[in-house]
C-alpha atoms as a PDB file:
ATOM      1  CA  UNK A   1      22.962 -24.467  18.442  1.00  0.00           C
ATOM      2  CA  UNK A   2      23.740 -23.244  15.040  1.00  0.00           C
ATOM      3  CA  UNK A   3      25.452 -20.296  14.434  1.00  0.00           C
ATOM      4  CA  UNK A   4      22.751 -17.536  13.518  1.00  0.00           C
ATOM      5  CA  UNK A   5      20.681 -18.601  15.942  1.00  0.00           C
ATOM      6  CA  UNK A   6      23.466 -18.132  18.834  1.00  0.00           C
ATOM      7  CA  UNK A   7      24.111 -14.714  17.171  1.00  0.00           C
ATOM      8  CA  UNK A   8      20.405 -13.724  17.233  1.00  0.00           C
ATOM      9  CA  UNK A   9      20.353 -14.723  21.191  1.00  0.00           C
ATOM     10  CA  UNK A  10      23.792 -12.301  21.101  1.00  0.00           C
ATOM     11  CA  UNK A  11      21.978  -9.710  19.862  1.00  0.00           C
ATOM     12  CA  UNK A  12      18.874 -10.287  22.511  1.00  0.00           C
ATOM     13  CA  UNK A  13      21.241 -10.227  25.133  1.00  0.00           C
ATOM     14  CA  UNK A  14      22.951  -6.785  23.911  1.00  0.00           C
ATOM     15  CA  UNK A  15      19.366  -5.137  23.157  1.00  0.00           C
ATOM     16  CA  UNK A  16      17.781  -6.194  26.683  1.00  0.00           C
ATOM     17  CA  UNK A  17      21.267  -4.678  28.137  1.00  0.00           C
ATOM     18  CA  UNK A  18      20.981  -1.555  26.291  1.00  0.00           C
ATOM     19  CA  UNK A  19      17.171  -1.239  27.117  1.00  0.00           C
ATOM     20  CA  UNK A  20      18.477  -1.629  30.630  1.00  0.00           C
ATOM     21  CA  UNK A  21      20.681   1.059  30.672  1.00  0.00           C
ATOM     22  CA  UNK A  22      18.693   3.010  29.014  1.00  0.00           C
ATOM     23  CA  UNK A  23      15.808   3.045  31.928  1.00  0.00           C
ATOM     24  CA  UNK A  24      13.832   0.352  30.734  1.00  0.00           C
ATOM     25  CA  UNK A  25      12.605  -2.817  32.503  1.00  0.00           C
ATOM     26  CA  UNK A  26      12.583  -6.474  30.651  1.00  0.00           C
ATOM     27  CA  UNK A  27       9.201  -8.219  31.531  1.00  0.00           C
ATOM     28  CA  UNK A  28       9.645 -10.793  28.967  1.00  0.00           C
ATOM     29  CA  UNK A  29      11.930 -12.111  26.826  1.00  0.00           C
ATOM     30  CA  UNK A  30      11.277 -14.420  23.865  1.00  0.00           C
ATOM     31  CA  UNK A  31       7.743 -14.645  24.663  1.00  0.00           C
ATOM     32  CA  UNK A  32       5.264 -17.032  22.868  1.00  0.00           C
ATOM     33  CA  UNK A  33       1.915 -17.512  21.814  1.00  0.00           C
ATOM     34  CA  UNK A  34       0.876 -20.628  19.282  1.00  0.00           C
ATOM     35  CA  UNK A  35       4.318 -20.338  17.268  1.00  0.00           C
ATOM     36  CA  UNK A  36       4.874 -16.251  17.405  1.00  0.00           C
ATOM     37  CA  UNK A  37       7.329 -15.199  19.336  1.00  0.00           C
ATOM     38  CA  UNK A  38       8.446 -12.007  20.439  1.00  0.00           C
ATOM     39  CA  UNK A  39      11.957 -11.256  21.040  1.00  0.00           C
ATOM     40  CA  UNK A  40      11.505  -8.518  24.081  1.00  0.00           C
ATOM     41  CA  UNK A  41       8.784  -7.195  26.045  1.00  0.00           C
ATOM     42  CA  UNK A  42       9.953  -4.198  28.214  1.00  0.00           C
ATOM     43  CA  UNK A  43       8.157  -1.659  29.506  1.00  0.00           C
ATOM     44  CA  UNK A  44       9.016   2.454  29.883  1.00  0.00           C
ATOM     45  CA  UNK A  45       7.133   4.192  32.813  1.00  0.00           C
ATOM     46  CA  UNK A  46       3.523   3.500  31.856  1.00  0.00           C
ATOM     47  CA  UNK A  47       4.019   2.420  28.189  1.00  0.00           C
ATOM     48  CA  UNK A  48       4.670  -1.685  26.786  1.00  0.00           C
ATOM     49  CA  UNK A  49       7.045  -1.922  24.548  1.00  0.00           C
ATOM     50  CA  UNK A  50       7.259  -4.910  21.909  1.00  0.00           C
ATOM     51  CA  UNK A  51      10.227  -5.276  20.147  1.00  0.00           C
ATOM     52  CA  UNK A  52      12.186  -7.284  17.122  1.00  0.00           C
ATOM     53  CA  UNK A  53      15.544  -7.913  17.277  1.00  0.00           C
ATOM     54  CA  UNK A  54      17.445  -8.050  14.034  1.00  0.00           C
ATOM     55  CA  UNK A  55      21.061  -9.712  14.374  1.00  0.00           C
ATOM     56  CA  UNK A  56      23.588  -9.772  11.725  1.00  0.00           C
ATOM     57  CA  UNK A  57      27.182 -10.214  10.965  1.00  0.00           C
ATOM     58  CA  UNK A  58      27.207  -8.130   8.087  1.00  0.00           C
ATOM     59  CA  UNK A  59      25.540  -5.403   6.769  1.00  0.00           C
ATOM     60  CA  UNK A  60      26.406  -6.815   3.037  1.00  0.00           C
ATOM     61  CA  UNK A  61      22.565  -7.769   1.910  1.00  0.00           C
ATOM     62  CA  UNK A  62      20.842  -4.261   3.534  1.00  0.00           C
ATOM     63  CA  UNK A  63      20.502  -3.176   7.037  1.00  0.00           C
ATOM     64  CA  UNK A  64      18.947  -6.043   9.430  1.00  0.00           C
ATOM     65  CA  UNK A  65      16.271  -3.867  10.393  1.00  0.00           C
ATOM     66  CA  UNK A  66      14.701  -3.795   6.766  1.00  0.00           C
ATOM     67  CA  UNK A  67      14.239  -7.116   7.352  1.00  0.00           C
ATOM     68  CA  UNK A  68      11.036  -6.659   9.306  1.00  0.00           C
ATOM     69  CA  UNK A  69       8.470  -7.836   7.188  1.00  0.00           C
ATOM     70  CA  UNK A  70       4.730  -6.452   6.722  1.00  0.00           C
ATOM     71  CA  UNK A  71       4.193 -10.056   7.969  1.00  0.00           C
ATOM     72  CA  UNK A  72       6.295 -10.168  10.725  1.00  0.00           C
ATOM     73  CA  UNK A  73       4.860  -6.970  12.292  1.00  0.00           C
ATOM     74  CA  UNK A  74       1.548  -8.904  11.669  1.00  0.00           C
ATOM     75  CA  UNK A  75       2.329 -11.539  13.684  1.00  0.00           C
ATOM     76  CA  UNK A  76       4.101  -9.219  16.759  1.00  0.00           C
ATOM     77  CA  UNK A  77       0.506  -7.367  16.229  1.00  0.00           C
ATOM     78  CA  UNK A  78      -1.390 -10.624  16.744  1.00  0.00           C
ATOM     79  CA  UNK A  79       0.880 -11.710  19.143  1.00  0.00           C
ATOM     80  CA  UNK A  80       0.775  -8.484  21.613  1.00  0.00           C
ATOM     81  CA  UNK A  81      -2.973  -8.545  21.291  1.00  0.00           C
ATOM     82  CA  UNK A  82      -2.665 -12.013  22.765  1.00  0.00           C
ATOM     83  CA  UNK A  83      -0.262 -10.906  25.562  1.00  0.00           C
ATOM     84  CA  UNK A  84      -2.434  -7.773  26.953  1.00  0.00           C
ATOM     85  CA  UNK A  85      -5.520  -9.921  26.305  1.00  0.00           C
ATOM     86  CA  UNK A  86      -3.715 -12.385  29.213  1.00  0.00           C
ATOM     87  CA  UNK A  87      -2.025  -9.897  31.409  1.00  0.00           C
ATOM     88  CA  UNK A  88      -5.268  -7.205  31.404  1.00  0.00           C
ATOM     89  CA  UNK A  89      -2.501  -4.790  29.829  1.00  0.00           C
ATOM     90  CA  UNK A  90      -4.665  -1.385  29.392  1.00  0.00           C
ATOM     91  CA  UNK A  91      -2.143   1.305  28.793  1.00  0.00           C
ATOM     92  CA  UNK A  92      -0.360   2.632  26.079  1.00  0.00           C
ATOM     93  CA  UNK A  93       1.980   0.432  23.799  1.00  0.00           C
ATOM     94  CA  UNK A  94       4.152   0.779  21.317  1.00  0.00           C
ATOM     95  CA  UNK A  95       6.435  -1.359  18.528  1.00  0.00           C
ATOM     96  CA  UNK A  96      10.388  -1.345  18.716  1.00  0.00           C
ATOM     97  CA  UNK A  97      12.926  -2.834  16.107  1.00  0.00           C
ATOM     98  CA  UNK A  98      16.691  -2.424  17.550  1.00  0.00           C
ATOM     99  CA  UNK A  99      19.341  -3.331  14.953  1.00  0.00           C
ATOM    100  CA  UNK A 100      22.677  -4.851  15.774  1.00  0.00           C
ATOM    101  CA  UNK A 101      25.343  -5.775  13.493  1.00  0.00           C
ATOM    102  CA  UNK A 102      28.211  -7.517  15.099  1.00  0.00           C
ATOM    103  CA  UNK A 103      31.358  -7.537  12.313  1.00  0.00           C
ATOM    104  CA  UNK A 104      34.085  -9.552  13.082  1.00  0.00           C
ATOM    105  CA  UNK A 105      36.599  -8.312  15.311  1.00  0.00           C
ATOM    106  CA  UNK A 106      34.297  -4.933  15.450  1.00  0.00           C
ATOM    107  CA  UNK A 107      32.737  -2.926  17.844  1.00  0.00           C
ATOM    108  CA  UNK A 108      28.597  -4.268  17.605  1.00  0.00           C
ATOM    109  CA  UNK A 109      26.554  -1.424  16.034  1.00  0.00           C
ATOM    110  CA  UNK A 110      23.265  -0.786  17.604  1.00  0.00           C
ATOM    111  CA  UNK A 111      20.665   1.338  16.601  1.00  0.00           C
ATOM    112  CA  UNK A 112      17.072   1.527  18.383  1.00  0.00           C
ATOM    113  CA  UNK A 113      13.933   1.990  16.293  1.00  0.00           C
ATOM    114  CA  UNK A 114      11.354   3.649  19.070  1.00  0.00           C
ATOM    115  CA  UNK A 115       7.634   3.427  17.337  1.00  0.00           C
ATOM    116  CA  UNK A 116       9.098   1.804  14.047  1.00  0.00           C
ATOM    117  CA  UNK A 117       5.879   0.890  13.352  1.00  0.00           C
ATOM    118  CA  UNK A 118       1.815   0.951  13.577  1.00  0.00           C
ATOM    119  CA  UNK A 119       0.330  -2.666  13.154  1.00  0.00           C
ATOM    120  CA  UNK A 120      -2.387  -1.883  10.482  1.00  0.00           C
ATOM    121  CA  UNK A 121      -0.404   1.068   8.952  1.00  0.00           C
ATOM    122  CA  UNK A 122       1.886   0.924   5.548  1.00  0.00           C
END
């Protein structure tokens, strides 16, 4: 596995933990539909939570949640439609980005984006 991507499932495994511990409950992780995935599904009391993790070593080209595209939160948009569409999902949702950069030799810095965005809304 190259490197980034073994990073990126780091930083999966560290967000699902600190959703976790945080009184959360994983339903999925890296779920698919045609080729969008989504990196965790969790759910908080009554409400479905989709979210994008954004892994990087470095901090050097901009924080790694800025790099959550208009298209990207297209696709998760598409994509959750697709998931409450197959699980009959009728409750509130909402769209996380948690941002992790792991420096070397450094403690990883996480920060959790509740509601970072509306699908449809700039």
């Amino acid at each position: 596995m190259a490197l980034h991507n073994e990073l990126g499932k780091l930083g999966e495994t560290l967000a699902a933990n600190f959703l976790q511990a945080n009184g959360y409950t994983i339903v999925e992780r890296n779920w698919r539909v045609n080729r969008i995935e989504i990196d965790l599904i969790a759910r908080l009391e009554d409400t479905l939570i989709f979210v994008e993790v954004k892994t990087r070593s470095s901090d050097y080209f901009g924080a790694p949640e800025v790099f959550v595209t208009k298209r990207k939160k297209r696709l998760m948009a598409s994509a959750a439609t697709a998931y409450m569409q197959e699980t009959g999902h009728e409750w509130a949702l909402r769209f996380d980005v948690i941002s992790i950069v792991m420096g070397k030799g450094e403690a990883p810095e996480l920060k959790h984006f509740e509601d970072a965005f509306f699908p449809g809304l700039h």
